[in-house]
N, C-alpha and C. Protein backbone atom coordinates (compact mmCIF):
# COMPACT_ATOMS: atom_id res chain seq x y z
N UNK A 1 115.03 77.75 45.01
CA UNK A 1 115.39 78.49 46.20
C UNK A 1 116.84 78.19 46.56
N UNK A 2 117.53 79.14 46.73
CA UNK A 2 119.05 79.20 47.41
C UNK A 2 119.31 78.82 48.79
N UNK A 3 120.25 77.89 49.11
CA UNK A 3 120.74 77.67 50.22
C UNK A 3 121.07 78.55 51.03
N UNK A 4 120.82 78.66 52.84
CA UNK A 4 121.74 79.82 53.36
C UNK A 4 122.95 79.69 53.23
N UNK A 5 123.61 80.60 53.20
CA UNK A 5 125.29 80.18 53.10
C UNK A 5 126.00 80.78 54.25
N UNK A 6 126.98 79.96 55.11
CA UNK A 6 127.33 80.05 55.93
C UNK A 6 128.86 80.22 55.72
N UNK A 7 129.68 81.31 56.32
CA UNK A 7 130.80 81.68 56.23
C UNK A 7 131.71 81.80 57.83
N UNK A 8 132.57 80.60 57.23
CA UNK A 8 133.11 80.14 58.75
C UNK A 8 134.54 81.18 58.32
N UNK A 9 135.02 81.89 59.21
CA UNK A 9 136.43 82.86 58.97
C UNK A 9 137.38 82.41 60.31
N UNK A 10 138.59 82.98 59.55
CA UNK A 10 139.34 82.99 60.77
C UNK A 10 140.68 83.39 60.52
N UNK A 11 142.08 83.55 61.08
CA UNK A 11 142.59 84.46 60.71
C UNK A 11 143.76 83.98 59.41
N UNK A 12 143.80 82.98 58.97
CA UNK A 12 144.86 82.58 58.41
C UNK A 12 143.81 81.61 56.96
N UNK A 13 142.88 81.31 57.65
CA UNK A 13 142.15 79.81 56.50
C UNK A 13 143.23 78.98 56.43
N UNK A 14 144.14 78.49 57.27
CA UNK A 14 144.79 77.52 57.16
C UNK A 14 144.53 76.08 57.35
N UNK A 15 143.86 76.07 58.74
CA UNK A 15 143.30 75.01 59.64
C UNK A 15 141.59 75.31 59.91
N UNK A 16 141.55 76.04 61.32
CA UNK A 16 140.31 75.53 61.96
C UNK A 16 139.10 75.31 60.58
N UNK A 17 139.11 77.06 60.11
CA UNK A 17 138.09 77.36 59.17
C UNK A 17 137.95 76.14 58.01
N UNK A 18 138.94 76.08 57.54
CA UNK A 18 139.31 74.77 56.50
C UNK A 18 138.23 73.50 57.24
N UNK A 19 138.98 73.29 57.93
CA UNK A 19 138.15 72.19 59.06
C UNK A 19 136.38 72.01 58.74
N UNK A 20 136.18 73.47 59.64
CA UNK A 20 134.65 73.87 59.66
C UNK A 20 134.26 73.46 58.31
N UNK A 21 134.65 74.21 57.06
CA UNK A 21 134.10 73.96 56.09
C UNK A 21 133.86 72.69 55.66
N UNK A 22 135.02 71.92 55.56
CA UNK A 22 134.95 70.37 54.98
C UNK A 22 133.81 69.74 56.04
N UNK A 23 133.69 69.99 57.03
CA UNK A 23 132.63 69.10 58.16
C UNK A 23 131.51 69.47 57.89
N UNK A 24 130.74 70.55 57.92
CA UNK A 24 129.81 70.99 57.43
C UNK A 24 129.52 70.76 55.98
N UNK A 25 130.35 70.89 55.16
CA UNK A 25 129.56 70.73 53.43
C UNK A 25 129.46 68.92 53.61
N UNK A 26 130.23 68.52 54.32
CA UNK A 26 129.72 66.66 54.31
C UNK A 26 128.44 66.79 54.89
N UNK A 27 128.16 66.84 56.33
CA UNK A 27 127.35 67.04 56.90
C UNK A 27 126.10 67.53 56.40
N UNK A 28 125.91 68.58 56.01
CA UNK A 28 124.92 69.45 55.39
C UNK A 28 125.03 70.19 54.45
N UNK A 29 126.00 70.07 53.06
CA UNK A 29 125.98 70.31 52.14
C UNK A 29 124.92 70.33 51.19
N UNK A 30 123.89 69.52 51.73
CA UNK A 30 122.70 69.64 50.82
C UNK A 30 121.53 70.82 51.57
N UNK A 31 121.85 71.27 52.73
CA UNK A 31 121.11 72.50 53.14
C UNK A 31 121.49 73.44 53.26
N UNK A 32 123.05 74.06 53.08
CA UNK A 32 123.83 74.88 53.08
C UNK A 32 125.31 75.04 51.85
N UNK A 33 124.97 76.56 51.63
CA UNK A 33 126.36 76.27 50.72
C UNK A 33 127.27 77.15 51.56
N UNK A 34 128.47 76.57 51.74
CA UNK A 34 129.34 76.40 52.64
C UNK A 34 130.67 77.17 52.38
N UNK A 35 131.69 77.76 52.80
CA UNK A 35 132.52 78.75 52.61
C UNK A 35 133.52 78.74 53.75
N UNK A 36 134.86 79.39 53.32
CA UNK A 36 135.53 79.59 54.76
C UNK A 36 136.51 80.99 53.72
N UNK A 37 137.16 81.81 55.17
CA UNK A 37 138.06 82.35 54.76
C UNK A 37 138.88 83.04 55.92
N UNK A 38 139.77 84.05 55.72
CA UNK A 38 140.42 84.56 56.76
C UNK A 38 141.14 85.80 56.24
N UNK A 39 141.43 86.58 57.50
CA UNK A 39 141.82 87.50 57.36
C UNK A 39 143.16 88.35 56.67
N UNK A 40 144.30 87.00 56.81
CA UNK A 40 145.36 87.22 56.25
C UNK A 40 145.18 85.72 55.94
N UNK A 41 145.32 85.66 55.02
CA UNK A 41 145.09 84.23 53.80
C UNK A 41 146.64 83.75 53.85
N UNK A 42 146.69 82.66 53.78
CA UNK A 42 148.31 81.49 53.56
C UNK A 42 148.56 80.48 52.60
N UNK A 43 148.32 79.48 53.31
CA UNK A 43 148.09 78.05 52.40
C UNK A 43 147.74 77.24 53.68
N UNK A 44 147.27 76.28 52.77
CA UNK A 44 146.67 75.54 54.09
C UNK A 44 147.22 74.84 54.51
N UNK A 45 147.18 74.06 55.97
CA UNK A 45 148.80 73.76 56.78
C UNK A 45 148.67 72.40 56.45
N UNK A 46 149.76 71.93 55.97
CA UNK A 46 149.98 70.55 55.82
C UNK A 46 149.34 69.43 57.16
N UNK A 47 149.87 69.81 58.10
CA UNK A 47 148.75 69.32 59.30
C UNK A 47 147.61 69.09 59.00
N UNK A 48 146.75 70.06 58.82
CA UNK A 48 145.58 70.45 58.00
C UNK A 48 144.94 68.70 57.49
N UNK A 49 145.91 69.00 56.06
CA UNK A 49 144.98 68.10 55.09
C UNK A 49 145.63 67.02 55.83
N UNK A 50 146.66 66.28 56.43
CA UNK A 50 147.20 65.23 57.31
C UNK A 50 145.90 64.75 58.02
N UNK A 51 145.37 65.61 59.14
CA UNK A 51 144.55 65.34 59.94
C UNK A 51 143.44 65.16 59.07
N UNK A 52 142.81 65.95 58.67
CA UNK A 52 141.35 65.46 57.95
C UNK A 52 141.37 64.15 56.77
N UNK A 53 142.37 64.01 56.21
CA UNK A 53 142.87 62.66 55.06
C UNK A 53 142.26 61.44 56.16
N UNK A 54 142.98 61.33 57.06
CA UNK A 54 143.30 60.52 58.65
C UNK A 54 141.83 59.84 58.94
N UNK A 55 141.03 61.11 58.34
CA UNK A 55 139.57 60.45 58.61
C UNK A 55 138.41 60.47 57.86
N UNK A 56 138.87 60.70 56.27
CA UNK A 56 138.54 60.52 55.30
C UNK A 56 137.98 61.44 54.51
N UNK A 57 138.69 62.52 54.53
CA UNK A 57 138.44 64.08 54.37
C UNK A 57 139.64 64.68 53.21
N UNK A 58 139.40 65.21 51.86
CA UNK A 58 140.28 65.70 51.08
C UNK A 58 139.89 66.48 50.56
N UNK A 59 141.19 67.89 50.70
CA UNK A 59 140.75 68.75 51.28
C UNK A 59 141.37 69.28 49.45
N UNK A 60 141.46 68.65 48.41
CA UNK A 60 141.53 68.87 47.65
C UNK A 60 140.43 69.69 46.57
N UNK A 61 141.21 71.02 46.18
CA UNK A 61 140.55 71.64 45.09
C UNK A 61 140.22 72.60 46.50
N UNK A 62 140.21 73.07 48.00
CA UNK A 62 140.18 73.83 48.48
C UNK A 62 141.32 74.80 48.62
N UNK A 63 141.22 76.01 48.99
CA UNK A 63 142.13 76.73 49.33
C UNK A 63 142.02 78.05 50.36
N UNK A 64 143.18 78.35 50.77
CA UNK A 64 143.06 79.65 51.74
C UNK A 64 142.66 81.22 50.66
N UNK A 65 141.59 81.24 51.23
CA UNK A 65 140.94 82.70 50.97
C UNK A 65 140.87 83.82 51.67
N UNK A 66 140.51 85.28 51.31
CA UNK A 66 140.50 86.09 52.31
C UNK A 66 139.10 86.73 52.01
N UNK A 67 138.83 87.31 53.47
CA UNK A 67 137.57 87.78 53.63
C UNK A 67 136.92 88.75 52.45
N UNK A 68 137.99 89.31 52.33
CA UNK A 68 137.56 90.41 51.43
C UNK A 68 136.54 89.56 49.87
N UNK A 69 137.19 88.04 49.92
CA UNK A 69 136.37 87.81 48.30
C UNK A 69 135.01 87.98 48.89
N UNK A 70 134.69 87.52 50.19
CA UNK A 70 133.25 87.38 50.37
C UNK A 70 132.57 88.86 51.05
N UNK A 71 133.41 89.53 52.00
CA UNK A 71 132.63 90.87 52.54
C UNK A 71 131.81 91.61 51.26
N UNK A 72 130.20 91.91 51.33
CA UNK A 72 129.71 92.73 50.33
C UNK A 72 129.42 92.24 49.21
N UNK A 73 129.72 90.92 49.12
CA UNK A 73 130.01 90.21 47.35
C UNK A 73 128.64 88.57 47.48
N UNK A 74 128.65 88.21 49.00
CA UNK A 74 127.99 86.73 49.52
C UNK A 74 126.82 88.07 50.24
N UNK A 75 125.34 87.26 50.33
CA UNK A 75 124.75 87.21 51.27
C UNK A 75 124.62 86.10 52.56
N UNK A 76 125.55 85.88 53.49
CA UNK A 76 125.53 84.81 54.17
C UNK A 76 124.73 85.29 55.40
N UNK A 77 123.80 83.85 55.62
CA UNK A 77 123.06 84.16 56.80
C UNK A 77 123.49 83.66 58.45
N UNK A 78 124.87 83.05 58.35
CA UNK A 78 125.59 82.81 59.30
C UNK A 78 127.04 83.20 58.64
N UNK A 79 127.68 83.49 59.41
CA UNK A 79 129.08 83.88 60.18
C UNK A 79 129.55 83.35 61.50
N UNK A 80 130.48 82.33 61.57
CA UNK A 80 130.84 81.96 61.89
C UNK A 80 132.29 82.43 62.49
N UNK A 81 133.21 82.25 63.27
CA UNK A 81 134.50 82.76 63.54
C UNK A 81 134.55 81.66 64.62
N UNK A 82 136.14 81.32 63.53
CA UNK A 82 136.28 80.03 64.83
C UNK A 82 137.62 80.32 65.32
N UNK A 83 138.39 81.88 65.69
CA UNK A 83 139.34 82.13 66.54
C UNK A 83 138.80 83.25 66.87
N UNK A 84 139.05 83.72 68.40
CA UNK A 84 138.90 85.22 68.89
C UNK A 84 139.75 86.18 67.49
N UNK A 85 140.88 85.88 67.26
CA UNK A 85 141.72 87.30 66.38
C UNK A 85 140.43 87.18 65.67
N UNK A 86 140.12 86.46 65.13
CA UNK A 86 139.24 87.15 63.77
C UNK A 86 137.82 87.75 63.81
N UNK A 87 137.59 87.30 65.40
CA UNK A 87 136.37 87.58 65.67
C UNK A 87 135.94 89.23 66.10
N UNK A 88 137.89 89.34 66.61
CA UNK A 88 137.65 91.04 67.02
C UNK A 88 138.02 91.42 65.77
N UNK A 89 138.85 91.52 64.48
CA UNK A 89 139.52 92.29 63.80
C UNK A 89 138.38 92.32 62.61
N UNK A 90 137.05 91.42 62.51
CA UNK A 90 136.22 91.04 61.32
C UNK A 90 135.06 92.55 61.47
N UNK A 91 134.86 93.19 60.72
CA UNK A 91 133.74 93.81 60.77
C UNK A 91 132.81 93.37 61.75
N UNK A 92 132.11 94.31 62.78
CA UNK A 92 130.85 94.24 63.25
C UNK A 92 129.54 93.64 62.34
N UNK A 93 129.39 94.72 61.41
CA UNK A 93 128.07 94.19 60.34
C UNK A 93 128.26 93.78 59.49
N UNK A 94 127.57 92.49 59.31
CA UNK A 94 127.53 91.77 58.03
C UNK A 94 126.01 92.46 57.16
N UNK A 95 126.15 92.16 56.25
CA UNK A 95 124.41 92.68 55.29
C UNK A 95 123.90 91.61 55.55
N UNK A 96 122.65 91.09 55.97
CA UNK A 96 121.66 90.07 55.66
C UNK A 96 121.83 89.19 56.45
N UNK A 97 123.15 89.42 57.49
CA UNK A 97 123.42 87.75 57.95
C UNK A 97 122.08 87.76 59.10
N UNK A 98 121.56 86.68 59.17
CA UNK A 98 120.92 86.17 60.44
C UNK A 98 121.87 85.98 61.79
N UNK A 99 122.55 85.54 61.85
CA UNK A 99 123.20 85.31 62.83
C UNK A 99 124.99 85.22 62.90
N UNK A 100 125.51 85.40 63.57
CA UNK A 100 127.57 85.46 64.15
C UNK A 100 127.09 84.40 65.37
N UNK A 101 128.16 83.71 65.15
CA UNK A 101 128.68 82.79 66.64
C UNK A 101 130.33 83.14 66.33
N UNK A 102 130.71 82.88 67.59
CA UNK A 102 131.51 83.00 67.82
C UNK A 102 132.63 81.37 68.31
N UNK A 103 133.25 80.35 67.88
CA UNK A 103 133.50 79.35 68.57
C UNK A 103 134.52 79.50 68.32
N UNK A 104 135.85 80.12 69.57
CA UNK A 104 137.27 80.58 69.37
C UNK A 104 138.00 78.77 69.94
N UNK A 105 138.15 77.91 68.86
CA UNK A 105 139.02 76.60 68.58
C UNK A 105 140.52 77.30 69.02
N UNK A 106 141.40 76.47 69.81
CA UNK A 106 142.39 76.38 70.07
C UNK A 106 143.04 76.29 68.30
N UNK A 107 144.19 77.52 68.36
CA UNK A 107 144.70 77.38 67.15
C UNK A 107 146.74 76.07 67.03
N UNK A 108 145.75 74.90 66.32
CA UNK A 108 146.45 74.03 66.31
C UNK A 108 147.98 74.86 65.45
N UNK A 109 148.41 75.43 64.79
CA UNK A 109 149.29 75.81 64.33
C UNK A 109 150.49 76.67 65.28
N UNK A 110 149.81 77.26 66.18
CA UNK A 110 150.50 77.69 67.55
C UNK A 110 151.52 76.72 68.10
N UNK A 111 151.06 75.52 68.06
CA UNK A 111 152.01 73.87 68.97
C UNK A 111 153.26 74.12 68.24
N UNK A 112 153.67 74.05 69.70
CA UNK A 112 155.16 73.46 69.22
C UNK A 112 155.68 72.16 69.56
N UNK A 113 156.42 71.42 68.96
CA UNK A 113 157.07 70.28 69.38
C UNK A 113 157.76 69.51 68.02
N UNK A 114 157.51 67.99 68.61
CA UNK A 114 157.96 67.42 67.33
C UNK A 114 156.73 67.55 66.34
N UNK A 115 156.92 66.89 65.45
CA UNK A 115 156.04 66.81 64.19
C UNK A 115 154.96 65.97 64.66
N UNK A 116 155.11 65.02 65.19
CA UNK A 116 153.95 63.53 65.99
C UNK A 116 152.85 65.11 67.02
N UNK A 117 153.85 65.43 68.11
CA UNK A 117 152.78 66.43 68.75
C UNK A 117 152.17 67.63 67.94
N UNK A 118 153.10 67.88 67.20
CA UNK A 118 151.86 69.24 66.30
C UNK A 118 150.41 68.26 65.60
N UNK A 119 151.01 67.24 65.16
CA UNK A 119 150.02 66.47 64.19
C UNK A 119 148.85 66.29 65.52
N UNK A 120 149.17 65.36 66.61
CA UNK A 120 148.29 65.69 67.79
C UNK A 120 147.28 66.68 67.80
N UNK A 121 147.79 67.94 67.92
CA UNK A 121 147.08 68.99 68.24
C UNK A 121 146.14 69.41 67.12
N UNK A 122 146.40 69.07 65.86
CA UNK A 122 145.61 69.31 64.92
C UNK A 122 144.70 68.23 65.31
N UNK A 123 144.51 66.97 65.56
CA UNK A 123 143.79 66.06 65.49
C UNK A 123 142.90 66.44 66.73
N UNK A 124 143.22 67.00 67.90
CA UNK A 124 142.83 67.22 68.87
C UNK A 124 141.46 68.44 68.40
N UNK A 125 142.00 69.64 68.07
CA UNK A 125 141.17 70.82 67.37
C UNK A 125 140.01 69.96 66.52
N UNK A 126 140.79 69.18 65.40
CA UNK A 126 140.04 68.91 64.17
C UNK A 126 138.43 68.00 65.13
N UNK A 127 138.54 66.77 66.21
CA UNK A 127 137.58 66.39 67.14
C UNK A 127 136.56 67.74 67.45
N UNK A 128 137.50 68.33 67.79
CA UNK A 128 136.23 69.40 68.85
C UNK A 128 135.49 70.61 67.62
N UNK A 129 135.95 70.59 66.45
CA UNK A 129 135.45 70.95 65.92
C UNK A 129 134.30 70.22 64.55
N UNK A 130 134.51 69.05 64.72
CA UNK A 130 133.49 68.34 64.21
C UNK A 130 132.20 67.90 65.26
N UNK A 131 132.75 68.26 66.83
CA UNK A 131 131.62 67.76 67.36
C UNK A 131 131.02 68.91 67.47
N UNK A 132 131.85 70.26 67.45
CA UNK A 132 130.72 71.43 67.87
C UNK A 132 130.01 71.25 66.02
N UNK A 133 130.13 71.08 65.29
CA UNK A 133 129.59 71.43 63.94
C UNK A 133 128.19 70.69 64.23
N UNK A 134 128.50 69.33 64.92
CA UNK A 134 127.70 68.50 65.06
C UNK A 134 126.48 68.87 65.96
N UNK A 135 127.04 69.07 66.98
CA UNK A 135 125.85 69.87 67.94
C UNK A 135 125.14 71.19 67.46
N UNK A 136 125.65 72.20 66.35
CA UNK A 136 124.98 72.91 66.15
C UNK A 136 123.88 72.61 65.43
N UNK A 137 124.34 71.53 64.13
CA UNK A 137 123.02 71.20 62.88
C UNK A 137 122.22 70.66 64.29
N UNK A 138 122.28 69.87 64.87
CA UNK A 138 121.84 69.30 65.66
C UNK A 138 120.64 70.25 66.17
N UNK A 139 120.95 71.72 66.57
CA UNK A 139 120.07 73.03 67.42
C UNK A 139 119.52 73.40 65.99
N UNK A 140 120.39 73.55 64.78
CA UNK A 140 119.48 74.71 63.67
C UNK A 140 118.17 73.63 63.49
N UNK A 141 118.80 71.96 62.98
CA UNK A 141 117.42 71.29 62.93
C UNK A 141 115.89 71.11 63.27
N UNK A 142 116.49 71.40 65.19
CA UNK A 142 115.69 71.52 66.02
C UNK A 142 114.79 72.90 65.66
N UNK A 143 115.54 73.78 65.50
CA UNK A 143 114.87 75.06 65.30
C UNK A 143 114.22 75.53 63.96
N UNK A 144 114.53 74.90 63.09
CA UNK A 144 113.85 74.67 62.10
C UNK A 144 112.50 73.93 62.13
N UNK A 145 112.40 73.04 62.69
CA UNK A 145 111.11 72.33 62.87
C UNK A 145 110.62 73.06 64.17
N UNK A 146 110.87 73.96 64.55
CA UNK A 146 109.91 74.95 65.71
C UNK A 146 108.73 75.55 65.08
């Protein structure tokens, strides 16, 4: 039997989505196969792999993707969007998915300052998005054993 696969998007796959993914395939990689992408694809922000390295996260052999590899091609039963842009500009219907959340993360790449405060702000995002990852397995668990 196949894992659900969960597709976290967002508009660049630079950061948040990157994020999501690496937290989740640690987390629950053995109940989910795990994905990220975005709408206009980049590279992923040096911040990025900085912050997640920081806490023992390598983000190596990943990369920025765009939606299009997965629209029509994945059956994912979550969708995820972890900025508003991508959440309005992403297709309404997915095929098959069970469920869209929506969790619009402050986009750490926006900061301006020195290099110490951008790195901040990634570290800041990268927290709140390991704890929401956390609280969700936390609800699917629960709801799984319902």
């Amino acid at each position: 039997m196949s894992k659900p696969k969960v597709l976290f998007l967002c508009t660049g796959n630079s950061a948040r989505s990157q994020m999501a993914e690496a937290f989740l395939r640690r987390y629950a990689g053995d109940q989910f196969e795990v994905h990220s992408a975005g709408l206009e694809p980049s590279v992923i922000n040096p911040f990025t792999i900085q912050a997640m390295n920081e806490i023992g996260y390598d983000l190596e052999g990943q990369r920025a993707k765009s939606v299009s590899e997965y629209l029509g091609k994945i059956s994912a039963r979550y969708v995820i969007f972890v900025c508003d842009r991508a959440e309005k500009a992403c297709p309404r219907i997915w095929p098959n998915v069970l469920q869209t959340f929506c969790w619009p993360f402050e986009d750490p790449a926006a900061c301006t300052g020195t290099a110490e405060e951008k790195l901040q702000k990634f570290r800041e995002v990268r927290d709140k998005i390991d704890s929401t990852i956390q609280e969700w397995l936390a609800t699917e668990q629960v709801q799984a054993a319902s």
